[in-house]
N, C-alpha and C. Protein backbone atom coordinates (compact mmCIF):
# COMPACT_ATOMS: atom_id res chain seq x y z
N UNK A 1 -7.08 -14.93 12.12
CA UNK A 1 -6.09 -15.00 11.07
C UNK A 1 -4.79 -15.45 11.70
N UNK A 2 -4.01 -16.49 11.15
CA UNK A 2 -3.17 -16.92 11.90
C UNK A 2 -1.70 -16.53 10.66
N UNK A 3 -0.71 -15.83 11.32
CA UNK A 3 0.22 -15.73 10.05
C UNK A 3 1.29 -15.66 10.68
N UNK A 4 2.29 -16.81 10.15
CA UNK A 4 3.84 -16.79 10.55
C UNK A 4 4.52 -15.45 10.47
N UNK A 5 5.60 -15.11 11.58
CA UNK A 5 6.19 -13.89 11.57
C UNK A 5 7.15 -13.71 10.31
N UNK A 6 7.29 -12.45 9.98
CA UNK A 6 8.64 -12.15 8.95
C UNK A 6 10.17 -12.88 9.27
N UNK A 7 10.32 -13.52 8.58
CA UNK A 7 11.81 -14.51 8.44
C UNK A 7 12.91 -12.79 8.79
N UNK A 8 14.09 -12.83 9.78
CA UNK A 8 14.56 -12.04 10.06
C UNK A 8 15.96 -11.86 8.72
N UNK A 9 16.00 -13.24 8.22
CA UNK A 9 17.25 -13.04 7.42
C UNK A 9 16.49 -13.60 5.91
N UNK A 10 15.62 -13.30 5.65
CA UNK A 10 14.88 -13.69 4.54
C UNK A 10 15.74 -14.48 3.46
N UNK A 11 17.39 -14.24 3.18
CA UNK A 11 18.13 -15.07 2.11
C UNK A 11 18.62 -16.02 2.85
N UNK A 12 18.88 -15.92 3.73
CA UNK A 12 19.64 -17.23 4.46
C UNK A 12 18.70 -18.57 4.67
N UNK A 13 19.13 -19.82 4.03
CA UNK A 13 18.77 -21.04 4.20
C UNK A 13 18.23 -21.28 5.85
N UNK A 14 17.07 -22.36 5.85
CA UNK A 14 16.74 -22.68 7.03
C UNK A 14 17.22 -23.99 7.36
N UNK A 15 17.36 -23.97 8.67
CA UNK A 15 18.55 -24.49 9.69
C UNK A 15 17.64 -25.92 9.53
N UNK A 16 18.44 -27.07 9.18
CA UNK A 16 17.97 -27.97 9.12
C UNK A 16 17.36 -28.84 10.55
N UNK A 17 17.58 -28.43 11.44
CA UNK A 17 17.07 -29.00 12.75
C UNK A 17 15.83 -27.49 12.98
N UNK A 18 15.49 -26.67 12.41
CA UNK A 18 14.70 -25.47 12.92
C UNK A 18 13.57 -25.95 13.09
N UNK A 19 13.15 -25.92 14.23
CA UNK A 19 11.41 -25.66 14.28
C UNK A 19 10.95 -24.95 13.46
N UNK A 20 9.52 -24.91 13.54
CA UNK A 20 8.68 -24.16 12.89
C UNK A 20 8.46 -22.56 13.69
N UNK A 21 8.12 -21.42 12.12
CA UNK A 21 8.23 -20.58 13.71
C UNK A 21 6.96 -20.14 13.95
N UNK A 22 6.98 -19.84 15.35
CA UNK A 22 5.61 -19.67 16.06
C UNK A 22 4.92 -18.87 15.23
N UNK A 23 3.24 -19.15 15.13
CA UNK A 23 2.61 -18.50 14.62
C UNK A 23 1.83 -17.53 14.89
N UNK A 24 1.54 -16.33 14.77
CA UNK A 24 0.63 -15.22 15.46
C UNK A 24 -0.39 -15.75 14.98
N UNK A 25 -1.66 -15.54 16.17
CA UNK A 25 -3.04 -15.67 15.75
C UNK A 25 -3.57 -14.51 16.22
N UNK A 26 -4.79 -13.45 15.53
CA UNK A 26 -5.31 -12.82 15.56
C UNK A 26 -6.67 -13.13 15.59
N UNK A 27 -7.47 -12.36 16.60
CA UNK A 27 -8.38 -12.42 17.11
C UNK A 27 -9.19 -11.60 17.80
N UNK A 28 -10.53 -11.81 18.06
CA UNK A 28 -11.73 -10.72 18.71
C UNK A 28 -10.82 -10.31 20.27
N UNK A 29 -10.69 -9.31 21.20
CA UNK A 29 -10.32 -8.62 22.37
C UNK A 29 -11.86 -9.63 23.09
N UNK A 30 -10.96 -10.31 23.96
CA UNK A 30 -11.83 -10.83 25.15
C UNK A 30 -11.74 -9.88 26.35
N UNK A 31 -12.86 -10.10 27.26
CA UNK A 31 -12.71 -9.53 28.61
C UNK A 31 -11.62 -9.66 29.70
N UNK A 32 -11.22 -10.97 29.28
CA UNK A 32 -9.92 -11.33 30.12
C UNK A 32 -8.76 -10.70 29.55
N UNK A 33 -8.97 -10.37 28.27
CA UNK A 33 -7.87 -9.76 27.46
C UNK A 33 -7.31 -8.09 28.46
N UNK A 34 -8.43 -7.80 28.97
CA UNK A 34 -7.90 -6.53 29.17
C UNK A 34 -6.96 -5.82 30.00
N UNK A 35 -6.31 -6.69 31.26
CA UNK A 35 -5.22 -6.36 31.71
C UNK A 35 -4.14 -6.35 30.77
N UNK A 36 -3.62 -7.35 30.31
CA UNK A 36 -2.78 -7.72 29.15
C UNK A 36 -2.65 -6.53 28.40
N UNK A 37 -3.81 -6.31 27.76
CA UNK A 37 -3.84 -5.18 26.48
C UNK A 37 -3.57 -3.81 27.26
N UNK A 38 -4.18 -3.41 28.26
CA UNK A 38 -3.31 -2.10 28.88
C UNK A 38 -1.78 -1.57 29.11
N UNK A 39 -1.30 -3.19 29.60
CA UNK A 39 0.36 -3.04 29.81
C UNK A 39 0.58 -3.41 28.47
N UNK A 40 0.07 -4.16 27.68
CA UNK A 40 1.01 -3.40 25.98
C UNK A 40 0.67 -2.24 25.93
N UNK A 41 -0.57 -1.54 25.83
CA UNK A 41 -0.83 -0.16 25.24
C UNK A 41 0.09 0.42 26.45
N UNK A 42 0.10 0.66 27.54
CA UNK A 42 1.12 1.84 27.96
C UNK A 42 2.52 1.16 27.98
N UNK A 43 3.18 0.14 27.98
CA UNK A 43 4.64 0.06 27.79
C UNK A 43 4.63 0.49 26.26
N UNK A 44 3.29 0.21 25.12
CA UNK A 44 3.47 0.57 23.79
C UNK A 44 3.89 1.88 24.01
N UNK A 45 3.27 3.19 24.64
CA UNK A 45 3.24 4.24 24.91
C UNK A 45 4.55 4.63 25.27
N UNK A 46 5.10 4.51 26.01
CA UNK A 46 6.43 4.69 27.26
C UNK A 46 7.23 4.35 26.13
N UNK A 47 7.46 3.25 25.22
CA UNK A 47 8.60 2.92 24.36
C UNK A 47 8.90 3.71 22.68
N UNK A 48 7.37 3.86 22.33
CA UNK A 48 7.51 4.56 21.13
C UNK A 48 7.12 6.08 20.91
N UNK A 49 7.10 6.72 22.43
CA UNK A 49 6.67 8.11 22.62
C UNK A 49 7.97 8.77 23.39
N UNK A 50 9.09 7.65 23.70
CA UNK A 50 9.95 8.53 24.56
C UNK A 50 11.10 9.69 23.64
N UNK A 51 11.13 10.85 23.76
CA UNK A 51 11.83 11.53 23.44
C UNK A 51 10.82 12.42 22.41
N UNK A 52 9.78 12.22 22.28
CA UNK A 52 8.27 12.77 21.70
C UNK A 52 7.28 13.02 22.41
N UNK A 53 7.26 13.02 23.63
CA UNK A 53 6.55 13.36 24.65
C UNK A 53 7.08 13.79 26.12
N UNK A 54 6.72 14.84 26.70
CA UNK A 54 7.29 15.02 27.68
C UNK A 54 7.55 13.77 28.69
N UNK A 55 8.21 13.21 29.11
CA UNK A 55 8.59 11.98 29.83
C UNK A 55 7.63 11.74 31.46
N UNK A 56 7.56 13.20 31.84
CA UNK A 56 6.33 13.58 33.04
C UNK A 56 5.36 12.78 32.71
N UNK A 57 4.90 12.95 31.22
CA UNK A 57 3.36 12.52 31.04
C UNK A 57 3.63 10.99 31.19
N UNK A 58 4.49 10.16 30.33
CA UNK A 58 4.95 8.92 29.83
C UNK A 58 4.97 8.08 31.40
N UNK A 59 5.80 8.71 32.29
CA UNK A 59 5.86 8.23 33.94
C UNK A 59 4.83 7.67 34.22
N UNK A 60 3.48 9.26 34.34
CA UNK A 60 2.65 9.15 34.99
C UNK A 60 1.50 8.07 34.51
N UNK A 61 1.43 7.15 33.05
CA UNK A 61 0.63 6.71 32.77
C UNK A 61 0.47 5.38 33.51
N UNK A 62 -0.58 4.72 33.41
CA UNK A 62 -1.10 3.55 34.55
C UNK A 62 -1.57 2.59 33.54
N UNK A 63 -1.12 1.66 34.03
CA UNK A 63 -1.52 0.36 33.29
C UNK A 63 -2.46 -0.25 34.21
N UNK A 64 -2.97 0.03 35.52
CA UNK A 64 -3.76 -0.18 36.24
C UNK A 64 -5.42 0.44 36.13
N UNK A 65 -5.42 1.87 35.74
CA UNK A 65 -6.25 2.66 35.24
C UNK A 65 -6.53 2.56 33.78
N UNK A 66 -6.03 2.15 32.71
CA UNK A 66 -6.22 1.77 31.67
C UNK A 66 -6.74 0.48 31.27
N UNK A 67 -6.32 -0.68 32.41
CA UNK A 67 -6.81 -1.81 32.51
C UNK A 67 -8.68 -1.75 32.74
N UNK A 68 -8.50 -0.96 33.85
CA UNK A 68 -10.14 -0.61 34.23
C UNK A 68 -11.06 0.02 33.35
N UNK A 69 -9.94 1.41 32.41
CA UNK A 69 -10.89 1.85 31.24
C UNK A 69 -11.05 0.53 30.31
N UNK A 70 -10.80 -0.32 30.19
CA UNK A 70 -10.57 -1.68 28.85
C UNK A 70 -12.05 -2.31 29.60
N UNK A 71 -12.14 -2.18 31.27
CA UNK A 71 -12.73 -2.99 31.17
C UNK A 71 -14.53 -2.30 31.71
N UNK A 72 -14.17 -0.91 31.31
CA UNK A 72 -15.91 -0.13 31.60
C UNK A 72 -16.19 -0.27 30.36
N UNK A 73 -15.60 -0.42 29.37
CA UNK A 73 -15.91 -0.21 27.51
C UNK A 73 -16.24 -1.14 27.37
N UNK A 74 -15.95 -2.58 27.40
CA UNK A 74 -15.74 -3.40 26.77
C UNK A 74 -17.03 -3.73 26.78
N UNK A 75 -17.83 -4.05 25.52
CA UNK A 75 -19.26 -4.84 25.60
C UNK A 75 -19.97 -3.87 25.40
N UNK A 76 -19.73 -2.44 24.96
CA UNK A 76 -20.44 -1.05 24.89
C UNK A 76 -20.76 -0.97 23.54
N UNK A 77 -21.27 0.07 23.47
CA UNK A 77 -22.07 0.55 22.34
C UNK A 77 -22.45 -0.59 21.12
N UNK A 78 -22.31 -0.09 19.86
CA UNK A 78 -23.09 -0.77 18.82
C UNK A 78 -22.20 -1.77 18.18
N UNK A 79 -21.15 -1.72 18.68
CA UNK A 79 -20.35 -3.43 17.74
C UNK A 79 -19.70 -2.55 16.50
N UNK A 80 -19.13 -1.25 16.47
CA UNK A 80 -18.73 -0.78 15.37
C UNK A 80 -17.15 -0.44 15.45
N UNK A 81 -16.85 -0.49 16.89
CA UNK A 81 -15.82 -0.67 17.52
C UNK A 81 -14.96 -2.02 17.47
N UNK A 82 -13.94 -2.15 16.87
CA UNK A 82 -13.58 -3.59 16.98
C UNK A 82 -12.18 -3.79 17.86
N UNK A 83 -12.00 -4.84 18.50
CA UNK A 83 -10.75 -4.61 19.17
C UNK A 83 -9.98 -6.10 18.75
N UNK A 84 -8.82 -5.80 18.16
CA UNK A 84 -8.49 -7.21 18.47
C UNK A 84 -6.98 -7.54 19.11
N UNK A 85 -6.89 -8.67 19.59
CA UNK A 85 -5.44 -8.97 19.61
C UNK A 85 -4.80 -10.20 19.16
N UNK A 86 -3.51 -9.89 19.34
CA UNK A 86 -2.62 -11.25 18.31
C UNK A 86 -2.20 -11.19 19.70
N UNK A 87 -1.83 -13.00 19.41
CA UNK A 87 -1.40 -13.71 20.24
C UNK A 87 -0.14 -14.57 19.80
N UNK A 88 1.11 -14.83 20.31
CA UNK A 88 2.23 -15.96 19.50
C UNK A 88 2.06 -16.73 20.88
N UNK A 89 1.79 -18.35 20.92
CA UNK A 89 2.21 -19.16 21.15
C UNK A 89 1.14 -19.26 23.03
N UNK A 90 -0.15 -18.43 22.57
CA UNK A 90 -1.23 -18.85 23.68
C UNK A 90 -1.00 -17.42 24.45
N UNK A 91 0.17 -16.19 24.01
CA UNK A 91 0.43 -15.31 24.72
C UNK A 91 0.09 -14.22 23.94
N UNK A 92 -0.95 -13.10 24.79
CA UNK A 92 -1.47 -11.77 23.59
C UNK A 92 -0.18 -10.70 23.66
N UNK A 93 0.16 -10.60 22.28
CA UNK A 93 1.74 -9.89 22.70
C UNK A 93 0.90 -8.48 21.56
N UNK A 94 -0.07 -8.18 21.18
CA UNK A 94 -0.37 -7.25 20.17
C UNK A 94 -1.86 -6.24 20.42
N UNK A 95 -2.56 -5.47 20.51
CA UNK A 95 -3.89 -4.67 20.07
C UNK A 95 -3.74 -3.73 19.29
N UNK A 96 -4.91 -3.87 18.52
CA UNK A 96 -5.52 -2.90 17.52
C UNK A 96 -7.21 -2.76 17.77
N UNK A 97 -7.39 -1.55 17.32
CA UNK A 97 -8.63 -1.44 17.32
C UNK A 97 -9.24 -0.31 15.96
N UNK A 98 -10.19 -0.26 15.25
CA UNK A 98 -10.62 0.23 14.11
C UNK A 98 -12.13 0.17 14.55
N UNK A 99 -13.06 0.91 13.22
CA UNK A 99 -14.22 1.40 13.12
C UNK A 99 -14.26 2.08 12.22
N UNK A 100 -15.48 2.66 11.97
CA UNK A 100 -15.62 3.87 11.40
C UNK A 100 -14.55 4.89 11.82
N UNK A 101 -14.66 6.05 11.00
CA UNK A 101 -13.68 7.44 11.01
C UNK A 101 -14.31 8.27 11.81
N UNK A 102 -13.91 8.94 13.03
CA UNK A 102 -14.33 9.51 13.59
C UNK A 102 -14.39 10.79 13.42
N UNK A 103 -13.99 11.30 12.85
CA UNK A 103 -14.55 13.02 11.83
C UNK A 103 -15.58 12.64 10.67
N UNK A 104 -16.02 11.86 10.43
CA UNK A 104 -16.74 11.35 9.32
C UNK A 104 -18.24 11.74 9.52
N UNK A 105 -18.38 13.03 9.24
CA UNK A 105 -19.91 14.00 9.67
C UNK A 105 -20.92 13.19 9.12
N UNK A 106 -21.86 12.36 10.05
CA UNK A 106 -22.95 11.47 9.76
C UNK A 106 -22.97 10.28 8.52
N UNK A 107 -21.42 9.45 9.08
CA UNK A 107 -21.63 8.62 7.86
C UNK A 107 -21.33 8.97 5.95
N UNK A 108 -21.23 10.44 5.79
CA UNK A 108 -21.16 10.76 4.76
C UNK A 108 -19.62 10.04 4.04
N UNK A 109 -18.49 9.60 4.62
CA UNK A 109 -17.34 9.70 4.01
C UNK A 109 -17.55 7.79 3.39
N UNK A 110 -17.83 7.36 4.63
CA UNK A 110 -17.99 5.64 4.24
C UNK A 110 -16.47 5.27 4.53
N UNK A 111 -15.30 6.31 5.32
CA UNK A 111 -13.91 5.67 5.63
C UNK A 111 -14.24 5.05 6.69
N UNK A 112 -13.18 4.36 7.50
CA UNK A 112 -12.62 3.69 8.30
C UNK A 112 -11.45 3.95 9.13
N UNK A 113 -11.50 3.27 10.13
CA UNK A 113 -10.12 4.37 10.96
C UNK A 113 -9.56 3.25 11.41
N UNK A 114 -8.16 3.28 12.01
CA UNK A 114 -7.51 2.39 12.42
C UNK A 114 -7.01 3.20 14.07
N UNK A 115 -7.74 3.39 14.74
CA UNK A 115 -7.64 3.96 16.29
C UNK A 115 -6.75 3.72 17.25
N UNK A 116 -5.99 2.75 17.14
CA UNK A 116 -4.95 2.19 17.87
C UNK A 116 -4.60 0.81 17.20
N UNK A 117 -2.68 0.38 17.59
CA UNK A 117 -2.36 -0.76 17.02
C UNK A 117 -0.82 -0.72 17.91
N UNK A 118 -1.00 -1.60 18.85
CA UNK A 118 0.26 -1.49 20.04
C UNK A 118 0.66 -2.55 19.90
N UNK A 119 1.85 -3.01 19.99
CA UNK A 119 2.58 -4.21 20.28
C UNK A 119 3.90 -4.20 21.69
N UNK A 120 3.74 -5.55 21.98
CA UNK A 120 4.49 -5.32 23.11
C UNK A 120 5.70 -4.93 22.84
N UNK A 121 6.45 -4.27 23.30
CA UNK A 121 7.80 -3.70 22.86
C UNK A 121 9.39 -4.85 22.91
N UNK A 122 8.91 -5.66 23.53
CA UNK A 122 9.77 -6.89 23.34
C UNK A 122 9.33 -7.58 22.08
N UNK A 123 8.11 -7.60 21.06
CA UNK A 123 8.04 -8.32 20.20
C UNK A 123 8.14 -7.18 18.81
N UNK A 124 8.10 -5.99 18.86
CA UNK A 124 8.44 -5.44 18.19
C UNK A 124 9.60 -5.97 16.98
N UNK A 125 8.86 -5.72 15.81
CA UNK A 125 9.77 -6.47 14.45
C UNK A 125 9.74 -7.65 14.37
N UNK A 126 8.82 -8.38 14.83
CA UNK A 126 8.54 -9.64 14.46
C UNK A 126 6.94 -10.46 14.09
N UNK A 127 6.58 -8.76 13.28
CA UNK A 127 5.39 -9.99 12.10
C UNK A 127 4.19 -9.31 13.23
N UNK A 128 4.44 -9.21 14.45
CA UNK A 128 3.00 -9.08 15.22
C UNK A 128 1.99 -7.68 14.85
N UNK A 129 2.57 -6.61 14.18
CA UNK A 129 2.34 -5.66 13.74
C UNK A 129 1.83 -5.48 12.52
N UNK A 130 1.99 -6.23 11.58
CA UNK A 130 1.57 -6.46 10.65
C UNK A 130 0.38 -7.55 10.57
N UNK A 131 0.44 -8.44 11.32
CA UNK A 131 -0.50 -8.94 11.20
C UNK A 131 -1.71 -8.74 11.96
N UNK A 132 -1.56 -7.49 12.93
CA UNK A 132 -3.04 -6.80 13.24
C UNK A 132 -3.36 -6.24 12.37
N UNK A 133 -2.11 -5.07 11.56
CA UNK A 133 -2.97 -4.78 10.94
C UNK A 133 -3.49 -5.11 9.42
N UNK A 134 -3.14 -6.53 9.03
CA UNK A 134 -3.48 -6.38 8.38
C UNK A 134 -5.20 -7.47 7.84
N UNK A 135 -5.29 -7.72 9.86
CA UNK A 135 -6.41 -8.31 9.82
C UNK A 135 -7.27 -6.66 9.92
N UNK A 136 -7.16 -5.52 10.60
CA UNK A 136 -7.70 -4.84 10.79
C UNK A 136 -8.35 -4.45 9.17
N UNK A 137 -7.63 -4.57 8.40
CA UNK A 137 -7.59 -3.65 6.98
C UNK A 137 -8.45 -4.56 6.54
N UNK A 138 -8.13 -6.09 6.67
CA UNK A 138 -9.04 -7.14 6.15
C UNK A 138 -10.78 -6.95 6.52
N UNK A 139 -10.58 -6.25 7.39
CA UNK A 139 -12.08 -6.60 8.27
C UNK A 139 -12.83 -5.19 7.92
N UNK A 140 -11.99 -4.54 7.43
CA UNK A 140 -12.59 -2.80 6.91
C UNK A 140 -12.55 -2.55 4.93
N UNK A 141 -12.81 -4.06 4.74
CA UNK A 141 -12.79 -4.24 2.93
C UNK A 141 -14.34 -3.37 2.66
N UNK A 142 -15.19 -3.23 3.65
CA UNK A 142 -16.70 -2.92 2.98
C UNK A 142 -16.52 -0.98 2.99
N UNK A 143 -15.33 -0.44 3.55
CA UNK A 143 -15.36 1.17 3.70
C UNK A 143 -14.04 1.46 2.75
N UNK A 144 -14.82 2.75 2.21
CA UNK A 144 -13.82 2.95 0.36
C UNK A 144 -12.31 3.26 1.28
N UNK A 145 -11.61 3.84 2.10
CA UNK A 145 -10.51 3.82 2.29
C UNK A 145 -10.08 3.78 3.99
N UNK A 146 -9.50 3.68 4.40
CA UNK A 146 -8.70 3.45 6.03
C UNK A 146 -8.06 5.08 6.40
N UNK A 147 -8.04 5.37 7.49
CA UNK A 147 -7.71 6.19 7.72
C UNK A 147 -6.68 5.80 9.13
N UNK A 148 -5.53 7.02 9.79
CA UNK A 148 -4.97 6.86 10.94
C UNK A 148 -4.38 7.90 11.21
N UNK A 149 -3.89 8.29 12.39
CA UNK A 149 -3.44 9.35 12.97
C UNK A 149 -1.95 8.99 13.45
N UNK A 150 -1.25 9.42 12.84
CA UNK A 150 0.45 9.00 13.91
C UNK A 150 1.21 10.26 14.11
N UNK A 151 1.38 10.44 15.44
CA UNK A 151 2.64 11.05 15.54
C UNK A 151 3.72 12.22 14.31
N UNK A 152 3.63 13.33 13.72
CA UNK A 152 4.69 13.86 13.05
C UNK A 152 6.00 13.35 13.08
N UNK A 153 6.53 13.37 14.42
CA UNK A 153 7.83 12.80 14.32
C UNK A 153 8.43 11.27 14.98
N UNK A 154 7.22 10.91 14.66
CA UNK A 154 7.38 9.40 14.79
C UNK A 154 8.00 8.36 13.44
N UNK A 155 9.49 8.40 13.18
CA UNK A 155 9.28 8.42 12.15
C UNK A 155 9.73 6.67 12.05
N UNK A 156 9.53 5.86 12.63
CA UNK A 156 9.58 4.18 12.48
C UNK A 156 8.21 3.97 12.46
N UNK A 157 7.32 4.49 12.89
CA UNK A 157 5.68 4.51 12.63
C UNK A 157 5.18 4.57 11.36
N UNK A 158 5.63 5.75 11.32
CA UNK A 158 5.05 6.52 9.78
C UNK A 158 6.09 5.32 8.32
N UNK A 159 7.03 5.19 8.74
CA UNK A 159 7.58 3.89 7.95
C UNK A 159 6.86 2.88 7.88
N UNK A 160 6.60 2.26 8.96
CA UNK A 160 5.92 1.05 9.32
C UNK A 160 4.04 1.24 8.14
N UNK A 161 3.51 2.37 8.26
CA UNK A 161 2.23 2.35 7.51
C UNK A 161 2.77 2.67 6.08
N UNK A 162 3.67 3.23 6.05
CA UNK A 162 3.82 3.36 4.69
C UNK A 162 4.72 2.18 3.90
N UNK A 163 5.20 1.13 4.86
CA UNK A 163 5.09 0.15 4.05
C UNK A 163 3.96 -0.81 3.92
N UNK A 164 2.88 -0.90 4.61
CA UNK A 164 1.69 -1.11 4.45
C UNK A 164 0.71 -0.42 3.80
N UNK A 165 1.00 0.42 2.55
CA UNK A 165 0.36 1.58 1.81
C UNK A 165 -0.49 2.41 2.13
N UNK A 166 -0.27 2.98 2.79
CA UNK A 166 -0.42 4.24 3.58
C UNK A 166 0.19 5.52 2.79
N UNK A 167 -0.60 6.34 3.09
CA UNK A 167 0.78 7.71 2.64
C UNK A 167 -0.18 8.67 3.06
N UNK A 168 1.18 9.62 3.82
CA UNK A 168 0.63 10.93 4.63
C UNK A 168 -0.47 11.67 3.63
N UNK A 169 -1.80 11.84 4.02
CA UNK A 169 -2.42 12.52 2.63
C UNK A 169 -2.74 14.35 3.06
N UNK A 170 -2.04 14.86 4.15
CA UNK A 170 -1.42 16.42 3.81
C UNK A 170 -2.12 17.01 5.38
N UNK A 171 -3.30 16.33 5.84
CA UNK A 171 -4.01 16.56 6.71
C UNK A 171 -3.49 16.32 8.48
N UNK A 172 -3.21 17.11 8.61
CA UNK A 172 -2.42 17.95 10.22
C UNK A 172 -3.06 18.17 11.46
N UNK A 173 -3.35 17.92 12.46
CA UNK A 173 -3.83 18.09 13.63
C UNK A 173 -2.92 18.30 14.83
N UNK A 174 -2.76 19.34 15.41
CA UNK A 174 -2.41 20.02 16.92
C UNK A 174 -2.58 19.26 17.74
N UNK A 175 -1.74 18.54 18.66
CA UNK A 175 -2.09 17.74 19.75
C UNK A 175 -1.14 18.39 20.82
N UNK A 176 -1.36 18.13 21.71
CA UNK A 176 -0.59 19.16 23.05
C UNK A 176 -0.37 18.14 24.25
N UNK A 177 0.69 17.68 24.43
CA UNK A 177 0.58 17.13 25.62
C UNK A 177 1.38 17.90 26.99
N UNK A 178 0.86 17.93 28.15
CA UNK A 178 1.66 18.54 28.92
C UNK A 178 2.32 20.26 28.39
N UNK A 179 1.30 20.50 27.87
CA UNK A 179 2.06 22.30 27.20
C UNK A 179 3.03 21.96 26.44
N UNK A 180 2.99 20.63 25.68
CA UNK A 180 3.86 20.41 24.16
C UNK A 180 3.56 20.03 23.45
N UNK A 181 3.53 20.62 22.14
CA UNK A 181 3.11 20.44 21.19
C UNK A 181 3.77 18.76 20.43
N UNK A 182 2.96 18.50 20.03
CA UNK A 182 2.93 17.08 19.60
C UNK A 182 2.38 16.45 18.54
N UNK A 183 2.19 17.62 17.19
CA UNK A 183 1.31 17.81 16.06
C UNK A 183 1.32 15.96 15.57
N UNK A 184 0.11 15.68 15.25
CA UNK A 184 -0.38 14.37 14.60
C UNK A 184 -0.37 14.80 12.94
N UNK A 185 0.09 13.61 12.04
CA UNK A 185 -0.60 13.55 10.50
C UNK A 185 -1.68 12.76 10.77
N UNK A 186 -2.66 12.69 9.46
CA UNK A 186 -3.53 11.70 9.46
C UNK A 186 -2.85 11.30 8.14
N UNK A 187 -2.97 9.69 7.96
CA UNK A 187 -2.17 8.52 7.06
C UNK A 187 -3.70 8.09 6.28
N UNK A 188 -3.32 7.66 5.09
CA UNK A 188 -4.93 6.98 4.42
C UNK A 188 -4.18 5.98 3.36
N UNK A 189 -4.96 4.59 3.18
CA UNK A 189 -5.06 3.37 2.36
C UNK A 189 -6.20 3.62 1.76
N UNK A 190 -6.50 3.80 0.22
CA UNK A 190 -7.35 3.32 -0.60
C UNK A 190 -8.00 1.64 0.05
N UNK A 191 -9.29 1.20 0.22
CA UNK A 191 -9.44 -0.20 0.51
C UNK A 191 -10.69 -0.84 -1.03
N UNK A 192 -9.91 0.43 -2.02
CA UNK A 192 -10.65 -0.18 -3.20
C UNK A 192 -9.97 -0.77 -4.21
N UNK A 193 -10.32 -1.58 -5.11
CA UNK A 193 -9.28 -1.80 -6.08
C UNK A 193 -7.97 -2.86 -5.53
């Protein structure tokens, strides 16, 4: 899926000498992808967890060791796992990944989960976020609704899905990092209708 970023001044006329602007393309997570996608997912981590996570933990994370977990997974299990990333201009600046719902006791619910969705923190607010996910959502049309987990007091996150129709639906989970509490909502999209 290839989709131009959000215009930053949406009323203001375009500059008669302007290029075109670069376009994000979204796409399947290659094997080569996976250094790349680690240092977004932990600078994602380090930038939108600081002051929500003990900073000890945030330090200690490895983009070297996460690179290696990207690359024992990758090619595993049944294909229900999807990973993808956006790319602007030949460069992967975005990952997401979705599936099935992982509380979903044997298939009974028929949701979908949205498991991760990182962007590099330099491209942050420019379209790359939206357009994972909204290939992710695209690619999860066959399961009755989407599900996700963010952060309680994450609150540019929890904005961010709820302008993508989302809304907190009441359901709470305990997360602990480092002996701190770090309570998660779970977020849900209808993908019917």
């Amino acid at each position: 899926m290839d989709v131009p970023p959000a215009s930053p001044a949406a009323s203001a006329p375009p500059a008669a000498s302007a290029s075109p602007a670069p376009v994000i393309r979204v796409r399947p997570m290659e094997l080569a992808d996976c250094d790349r996608v680690a240092e977004i997912r932990i600078r994602g981590w380090q930038h939108a967890y600081r002051g929500l996570m003990p900073q000890s933990h945030l330090d200690r994370l490895s983009v070297a060791r996460d690179a290696e977990r990207h690359r024992a997974r990758f090619g595993q299990g049944d294909g229900a796992v999807v990973n993808l990333v956006a790319e602007r201009d030949g460069e992967v600046v975005g990952w997401a990944a979705h599936g099935p719902y992982r509380d979903d006791v044997a298939g009974r619910t028929g949701d979908a989960e949205l498991y991760a969705i990182y962007v590099d923190p330099a491209r942050t607010g420019t379209g790359v976020g939206r357009a994972l996910l909204a290939e992710a959502v695209g690619q999860c049309a066959r399961y009755s609704c989407m599900r996700l987990w963010v952060l309680k007091e994450n609150a540019s996150a929890r904005r961010f899905y709820e302008r993508a129709g989302f809304h907190a639906d009441g359901a709470e989970e305990p997360y602990d990092v480092d002996g701190v509490p770090v309570p998660e909502v779970r977020y849900t999209r209808s993908l019917r209708g």
